[in-house]
PDB file of N, CA and C in Angstrom:
ATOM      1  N   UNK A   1     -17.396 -86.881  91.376  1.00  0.00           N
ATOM      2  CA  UNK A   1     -17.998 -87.416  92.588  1.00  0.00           C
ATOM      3  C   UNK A   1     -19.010 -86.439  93.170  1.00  0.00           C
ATOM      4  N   UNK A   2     -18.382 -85.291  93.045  1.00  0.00           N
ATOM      5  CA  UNK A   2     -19.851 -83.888  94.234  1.00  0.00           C
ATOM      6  C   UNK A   2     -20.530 -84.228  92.956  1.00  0.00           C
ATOM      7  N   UNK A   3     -21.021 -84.034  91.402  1.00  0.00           N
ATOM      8  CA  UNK A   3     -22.098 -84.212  90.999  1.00  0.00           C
ATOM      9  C   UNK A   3     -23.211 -85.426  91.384  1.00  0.00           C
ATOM     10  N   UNK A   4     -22.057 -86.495  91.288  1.00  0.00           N
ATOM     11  CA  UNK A   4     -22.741 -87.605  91.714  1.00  0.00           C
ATOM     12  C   UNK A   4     -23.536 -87.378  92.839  1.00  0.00           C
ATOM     13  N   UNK A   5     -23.038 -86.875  93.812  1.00  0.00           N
ATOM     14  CA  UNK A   5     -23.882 -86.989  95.138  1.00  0.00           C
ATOM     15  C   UNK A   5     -24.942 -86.298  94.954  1.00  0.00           C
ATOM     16  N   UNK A   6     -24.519 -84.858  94.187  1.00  0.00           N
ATOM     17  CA  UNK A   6     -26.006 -84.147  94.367  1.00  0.00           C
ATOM     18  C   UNK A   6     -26.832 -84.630  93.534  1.00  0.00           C
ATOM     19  N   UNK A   7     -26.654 -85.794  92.421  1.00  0.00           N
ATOM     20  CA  UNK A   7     -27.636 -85.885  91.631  1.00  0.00           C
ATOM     21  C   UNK A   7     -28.160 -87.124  92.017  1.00  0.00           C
ATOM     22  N   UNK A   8     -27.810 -87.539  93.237  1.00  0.00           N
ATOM     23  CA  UNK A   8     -28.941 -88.690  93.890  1.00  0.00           C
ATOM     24  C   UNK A   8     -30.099 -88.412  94.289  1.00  0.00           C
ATOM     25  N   UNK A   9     -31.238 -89.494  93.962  1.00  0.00           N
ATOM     26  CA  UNK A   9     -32.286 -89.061  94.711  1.00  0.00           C
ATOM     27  C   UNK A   9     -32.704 -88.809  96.340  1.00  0.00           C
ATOM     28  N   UNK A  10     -33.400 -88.246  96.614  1.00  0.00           N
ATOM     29  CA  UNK A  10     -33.456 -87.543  98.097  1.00  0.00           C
ATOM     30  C   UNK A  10     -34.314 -88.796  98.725  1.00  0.00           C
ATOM     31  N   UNK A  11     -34.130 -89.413  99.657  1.00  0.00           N
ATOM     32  CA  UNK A  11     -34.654 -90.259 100.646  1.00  0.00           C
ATOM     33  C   UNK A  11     -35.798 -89.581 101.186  1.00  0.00           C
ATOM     34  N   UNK A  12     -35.279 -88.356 101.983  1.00  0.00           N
ATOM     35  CA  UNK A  12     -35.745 -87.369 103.208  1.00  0.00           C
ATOM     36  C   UNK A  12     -35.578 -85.930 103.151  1.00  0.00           C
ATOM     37  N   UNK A  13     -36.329 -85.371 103.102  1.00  0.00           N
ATOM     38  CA  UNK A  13     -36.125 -83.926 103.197  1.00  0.00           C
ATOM     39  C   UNK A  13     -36.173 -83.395 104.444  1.00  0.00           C
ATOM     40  N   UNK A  14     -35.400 -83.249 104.847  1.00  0.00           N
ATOM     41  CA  UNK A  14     -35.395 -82.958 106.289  1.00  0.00           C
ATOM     42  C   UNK A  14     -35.431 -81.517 106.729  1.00  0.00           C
ATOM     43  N   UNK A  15     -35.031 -80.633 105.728  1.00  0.00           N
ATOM     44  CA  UNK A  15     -35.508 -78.912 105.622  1.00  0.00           C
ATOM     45  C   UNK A  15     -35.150 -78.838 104.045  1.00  0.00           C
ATOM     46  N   UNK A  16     -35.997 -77.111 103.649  1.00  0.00           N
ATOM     47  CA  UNK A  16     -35.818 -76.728 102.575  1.00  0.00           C
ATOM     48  C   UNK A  16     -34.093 -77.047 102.344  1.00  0.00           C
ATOM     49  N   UNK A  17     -32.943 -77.185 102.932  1.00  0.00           N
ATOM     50  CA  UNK A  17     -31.438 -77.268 102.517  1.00  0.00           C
ATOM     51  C   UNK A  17     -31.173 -78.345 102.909  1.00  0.00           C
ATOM     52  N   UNK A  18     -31.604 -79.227 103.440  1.00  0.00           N
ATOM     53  CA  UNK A  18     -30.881 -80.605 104.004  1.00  0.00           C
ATOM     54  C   UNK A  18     -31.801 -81.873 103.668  1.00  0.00           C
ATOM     55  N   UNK A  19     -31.017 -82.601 103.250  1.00  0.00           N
ATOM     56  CA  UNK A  19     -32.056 -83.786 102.510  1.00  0.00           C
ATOM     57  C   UNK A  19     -30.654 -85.025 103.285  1.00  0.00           C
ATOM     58  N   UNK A  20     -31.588 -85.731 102.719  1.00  0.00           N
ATOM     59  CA  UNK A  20     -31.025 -87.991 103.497  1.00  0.00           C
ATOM     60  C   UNK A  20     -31.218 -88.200 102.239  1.00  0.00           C
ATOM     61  N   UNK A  21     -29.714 -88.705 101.376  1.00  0.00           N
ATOM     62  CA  UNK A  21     -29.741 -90.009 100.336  1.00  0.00           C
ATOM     63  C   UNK A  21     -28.862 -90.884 100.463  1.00  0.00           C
ATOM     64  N   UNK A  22     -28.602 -91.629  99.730  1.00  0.00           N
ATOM     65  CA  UNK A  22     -28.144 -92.699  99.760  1.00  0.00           C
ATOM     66  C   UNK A  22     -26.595 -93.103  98.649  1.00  0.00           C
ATOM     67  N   UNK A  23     -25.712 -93.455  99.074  1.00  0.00           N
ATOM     68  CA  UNK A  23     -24.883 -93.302  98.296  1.00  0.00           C
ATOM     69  C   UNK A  23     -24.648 -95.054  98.246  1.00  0.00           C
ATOM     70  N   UNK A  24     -24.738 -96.059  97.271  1.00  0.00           N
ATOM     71  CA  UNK A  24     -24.489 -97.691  97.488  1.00  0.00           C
ATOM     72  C   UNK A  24     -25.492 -97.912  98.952  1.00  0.00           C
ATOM     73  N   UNK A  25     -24.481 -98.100 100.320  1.00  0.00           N
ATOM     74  CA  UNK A  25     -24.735 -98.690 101.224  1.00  0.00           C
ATOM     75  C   UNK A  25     -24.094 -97.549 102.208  1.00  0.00           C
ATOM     76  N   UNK A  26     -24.101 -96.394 102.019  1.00  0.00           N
ATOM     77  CA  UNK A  26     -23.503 -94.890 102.806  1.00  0.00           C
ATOM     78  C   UNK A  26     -24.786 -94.187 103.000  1.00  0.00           C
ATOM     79  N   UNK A  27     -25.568 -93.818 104.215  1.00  0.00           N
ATOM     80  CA  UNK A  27     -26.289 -92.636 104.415  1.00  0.00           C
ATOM     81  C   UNK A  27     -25.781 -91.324 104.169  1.00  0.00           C
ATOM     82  N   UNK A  28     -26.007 -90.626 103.825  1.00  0.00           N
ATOM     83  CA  UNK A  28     -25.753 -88.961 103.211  1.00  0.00           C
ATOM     84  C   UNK A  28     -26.465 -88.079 103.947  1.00  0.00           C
ATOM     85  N   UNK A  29     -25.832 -86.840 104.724  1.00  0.00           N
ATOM     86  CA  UNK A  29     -26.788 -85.705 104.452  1.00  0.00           C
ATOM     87  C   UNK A  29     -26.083 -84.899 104.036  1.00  0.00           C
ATOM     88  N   UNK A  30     -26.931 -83.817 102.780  1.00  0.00           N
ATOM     89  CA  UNK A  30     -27.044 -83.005 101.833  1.00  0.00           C
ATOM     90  C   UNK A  30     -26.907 -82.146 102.318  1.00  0.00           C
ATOM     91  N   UNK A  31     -26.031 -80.819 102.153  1.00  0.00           N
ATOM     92  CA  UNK A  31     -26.406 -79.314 102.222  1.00  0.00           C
ATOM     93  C   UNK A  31     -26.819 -78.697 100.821  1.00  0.00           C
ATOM     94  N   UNK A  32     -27.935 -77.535 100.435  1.00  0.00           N
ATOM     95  CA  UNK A  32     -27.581 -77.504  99.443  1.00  0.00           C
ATOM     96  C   UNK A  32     -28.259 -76.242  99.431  1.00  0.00           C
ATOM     97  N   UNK A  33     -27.362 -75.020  99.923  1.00  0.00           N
ATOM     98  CA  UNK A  33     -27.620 -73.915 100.252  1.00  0.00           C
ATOM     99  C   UNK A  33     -27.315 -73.020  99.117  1.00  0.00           C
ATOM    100  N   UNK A  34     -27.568 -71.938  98.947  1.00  0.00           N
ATOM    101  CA  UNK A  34     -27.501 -70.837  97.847  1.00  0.00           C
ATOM    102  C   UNK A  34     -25.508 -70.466  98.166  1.00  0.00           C
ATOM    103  N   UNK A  35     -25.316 -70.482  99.687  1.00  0.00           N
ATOM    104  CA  UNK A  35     -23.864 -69.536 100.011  1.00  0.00           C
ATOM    105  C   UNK A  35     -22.886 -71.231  99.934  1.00  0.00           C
ATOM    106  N   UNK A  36     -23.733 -72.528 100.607  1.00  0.00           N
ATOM    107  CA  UNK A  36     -22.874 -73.370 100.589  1.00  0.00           C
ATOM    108  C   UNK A  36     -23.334 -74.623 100.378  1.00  0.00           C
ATOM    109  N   UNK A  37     -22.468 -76.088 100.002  1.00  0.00           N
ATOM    110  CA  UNK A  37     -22.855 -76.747  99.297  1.00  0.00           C
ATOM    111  C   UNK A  37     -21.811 -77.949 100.140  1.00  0.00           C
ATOM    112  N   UNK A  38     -22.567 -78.784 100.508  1.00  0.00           N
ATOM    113  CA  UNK A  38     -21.664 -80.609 101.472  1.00  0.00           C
ATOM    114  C   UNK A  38     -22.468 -81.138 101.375  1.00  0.00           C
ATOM    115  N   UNK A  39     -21.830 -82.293 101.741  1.00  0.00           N
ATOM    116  CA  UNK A  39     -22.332 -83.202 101.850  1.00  0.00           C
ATOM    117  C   UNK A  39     -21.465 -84.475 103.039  1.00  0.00           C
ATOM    118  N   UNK A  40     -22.553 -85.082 103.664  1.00  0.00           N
ATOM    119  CA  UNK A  40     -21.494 -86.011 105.325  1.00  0.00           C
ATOM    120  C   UNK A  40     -21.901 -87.268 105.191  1.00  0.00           C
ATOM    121  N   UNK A  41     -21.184 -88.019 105.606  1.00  0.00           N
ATOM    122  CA  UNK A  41     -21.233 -89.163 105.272  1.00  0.00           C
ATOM    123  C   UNK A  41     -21.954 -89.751 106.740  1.00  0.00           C
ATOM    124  N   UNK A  42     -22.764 -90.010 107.272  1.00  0.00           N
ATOM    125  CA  UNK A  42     -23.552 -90.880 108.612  1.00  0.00           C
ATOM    126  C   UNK A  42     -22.553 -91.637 109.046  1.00  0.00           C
ATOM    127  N   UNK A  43     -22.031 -92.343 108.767  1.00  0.00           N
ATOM    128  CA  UNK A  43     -21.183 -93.675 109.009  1.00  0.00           C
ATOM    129  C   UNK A  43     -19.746 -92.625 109.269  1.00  0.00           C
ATOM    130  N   UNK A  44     -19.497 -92.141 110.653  1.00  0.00           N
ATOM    131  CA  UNK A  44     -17.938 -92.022 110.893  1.00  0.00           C
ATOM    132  C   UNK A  44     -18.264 -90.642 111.042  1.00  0.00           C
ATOM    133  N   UNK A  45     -19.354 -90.119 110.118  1.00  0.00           N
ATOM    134  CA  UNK A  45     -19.275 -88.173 110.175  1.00  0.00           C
ATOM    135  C   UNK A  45     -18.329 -88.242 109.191  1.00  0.00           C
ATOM    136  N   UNK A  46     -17.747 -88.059 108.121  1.00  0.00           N
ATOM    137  CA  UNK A  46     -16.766 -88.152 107.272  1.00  0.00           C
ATOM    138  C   UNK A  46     -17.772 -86.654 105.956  1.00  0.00           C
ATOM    139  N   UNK A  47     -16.553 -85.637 105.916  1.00  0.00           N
ATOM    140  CA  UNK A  47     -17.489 -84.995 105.094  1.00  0.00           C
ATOM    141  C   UNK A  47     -16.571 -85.011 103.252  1.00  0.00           C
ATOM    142  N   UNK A  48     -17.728 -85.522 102.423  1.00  0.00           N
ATOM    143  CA  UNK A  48     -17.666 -86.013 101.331  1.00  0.00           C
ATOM    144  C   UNK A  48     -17.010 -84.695 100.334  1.00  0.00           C
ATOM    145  N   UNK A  49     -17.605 -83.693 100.448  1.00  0.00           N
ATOM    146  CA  UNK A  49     -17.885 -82.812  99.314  1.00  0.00           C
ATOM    147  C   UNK A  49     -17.733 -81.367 100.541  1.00  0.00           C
TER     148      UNK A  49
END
């Protein structure tokens, strides 16, 4: 599943570490830092990864 997420395409780049994709019908935002690595789900705040 964490590959899956990170290997979606990016909607939004919203900074060099934080990107908007899309998971089905789930908004995502991405961390995808050198020290750390999540991912949140929009709908509820629910963190994925």
């Amino acid at each position: 599943m964490i590959k899956k997420i990170f290997a979606l395409p990016v909607i939004e780049q919203i900074s060099p570490v934080l990107s908007r994709r899309k998971l089905d019908e789930l908004d995502l935002i991405v961390v995808d830092h050198p020290q750390v690595k999540a991912s949140f789900a929009l709908q509820g705040a629910h963190l994925l990864s």
